[in-house]
Protein backbone atom coordinates (compact mmCIF):
# COMPACT_ATOMS: atom_id res chain seq x y z
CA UNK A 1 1.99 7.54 15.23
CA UNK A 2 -1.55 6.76 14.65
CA UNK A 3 -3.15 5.26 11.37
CA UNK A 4 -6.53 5.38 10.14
CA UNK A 5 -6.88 1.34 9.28
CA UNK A 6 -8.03 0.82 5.94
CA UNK A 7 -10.44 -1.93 4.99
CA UNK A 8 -9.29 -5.43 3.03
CA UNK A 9 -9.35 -5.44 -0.34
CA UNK A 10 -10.26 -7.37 -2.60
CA UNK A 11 -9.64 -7.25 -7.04
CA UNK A 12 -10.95 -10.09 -9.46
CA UNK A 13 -8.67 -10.13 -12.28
CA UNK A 14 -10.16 -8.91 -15.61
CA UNK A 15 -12.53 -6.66 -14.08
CA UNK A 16 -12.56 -2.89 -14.04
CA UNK A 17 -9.54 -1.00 -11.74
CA UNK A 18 -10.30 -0.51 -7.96
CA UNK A 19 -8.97 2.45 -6.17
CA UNK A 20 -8.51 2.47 -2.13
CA UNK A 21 -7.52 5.42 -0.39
CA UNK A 22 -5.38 5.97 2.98
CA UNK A 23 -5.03 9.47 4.90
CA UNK A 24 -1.95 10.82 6.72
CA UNK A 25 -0.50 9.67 9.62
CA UNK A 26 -1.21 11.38 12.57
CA UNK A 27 1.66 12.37 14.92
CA UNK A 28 0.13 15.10 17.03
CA UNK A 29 1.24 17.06 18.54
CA UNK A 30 3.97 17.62 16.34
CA UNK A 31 3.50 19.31 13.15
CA UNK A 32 6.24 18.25 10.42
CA UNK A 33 5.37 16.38 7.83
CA UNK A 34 6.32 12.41 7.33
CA UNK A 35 7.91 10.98 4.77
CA UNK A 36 5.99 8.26 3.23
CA UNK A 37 7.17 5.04 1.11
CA UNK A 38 5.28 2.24 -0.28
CA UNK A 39 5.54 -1.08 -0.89
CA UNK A 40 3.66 -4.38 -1.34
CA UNK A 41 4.11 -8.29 -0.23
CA UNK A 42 3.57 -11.21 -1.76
CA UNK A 43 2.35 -13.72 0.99
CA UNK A 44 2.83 -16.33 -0.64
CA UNK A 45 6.48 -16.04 -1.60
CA UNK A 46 7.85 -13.38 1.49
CA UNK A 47 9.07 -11.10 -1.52
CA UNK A 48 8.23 -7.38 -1.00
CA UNK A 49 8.84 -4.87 -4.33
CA UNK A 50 8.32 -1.26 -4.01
CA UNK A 51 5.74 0.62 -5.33
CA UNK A 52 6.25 1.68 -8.07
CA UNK A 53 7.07 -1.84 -9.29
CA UNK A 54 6.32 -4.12 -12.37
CA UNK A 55 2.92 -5.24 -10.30
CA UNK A 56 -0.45 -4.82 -11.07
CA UNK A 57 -0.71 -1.93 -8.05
CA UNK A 58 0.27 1.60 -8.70
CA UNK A 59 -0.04 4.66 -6.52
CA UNK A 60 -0.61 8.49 -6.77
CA UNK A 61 1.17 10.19 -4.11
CA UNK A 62 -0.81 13.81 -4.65
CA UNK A 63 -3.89 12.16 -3.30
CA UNK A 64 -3.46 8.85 -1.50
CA UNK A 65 -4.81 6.43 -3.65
CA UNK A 66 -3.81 3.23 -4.81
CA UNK A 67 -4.84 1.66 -7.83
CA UNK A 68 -5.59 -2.08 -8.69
CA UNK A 69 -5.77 -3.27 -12.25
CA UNK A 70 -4.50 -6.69 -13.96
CA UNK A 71 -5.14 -9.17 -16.79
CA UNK A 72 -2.36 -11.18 -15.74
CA UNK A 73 -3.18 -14.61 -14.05
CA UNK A 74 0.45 -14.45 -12.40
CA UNK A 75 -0.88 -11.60 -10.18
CA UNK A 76 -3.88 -13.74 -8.58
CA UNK A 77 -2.31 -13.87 -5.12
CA UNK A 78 -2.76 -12.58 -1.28
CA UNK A 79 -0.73 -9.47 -0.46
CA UNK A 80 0.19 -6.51 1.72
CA UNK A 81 0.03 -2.85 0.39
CA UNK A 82 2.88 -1.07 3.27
CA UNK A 83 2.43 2.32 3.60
CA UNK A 84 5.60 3.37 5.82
CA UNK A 85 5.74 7.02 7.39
CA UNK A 86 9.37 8.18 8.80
CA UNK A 87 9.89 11.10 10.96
CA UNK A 88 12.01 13.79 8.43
CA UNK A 89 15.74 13.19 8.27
CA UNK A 90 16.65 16.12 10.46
CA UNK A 91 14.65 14.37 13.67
CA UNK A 92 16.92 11.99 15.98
CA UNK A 93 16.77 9.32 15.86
CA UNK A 94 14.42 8.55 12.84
CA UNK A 95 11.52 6.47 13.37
CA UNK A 96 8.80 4.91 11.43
CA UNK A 97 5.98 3.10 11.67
CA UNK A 98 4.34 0.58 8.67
CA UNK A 99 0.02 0.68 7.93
CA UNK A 100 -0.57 -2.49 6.58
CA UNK A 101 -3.90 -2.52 4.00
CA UNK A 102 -4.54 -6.70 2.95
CA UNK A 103 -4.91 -6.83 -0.83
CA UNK A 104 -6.26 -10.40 -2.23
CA UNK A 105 -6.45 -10.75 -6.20
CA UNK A 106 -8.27 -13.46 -7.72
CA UNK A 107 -9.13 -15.20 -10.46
CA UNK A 108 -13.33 -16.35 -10.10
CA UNK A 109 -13.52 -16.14 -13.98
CA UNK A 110 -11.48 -19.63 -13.85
């Protein structure tokens, strides 16, 4: 599979949302469509929630954003946003593939 890398990111708590976007995997020349998951890492700890998740990072699906808001100190952190893409259910064997995007949230109001 191929991924378009997406850039670091980077949120300051208290400010205004940030939205990063990530295109489809790439798996030519086949034509099916993945199946995508999501999920995100906190470095710090080696715990990894899905998405969605009680976390300051949601994502809409229809057009491959992600979305970054908090007010929470607790979420001032380094992470990893995983976007996963598995081959469809009916393929053997399955297979997937992870595109990592970094995400650090701080806190430079403190």
């Amino acid at each position: 599979m191929n991924k378009t890398p997406v850039p670091s990111q980077k949120y300051n708590v208290y400010t205004p949302k940030i939205d990063f976007t990530w295109t489809d995997f790439d798996i030519s020349p086949c034509t099916y469509a993945l199946d995508y998951s999501y999920s995100i890492r906190d470095i710090s700890t080696g715990t990894t929630d899905a998405i969605p998740g009680p976390s300051m990072l949601t994502q809409t699906n229809s057009d491959r954003t992600f979305e970054v808001l908090s007010v929470l100190i607790a979420d001032v952190g380094i992470y990893e946003v995983i976007v996963t893409g598995t081959t469809p259910a009916s393929m053997s064997p399955a297979y997937s593939e992870d595109l990592v995007i970094p995400l650090e949230v701080t806190n430079e109001c403190a």
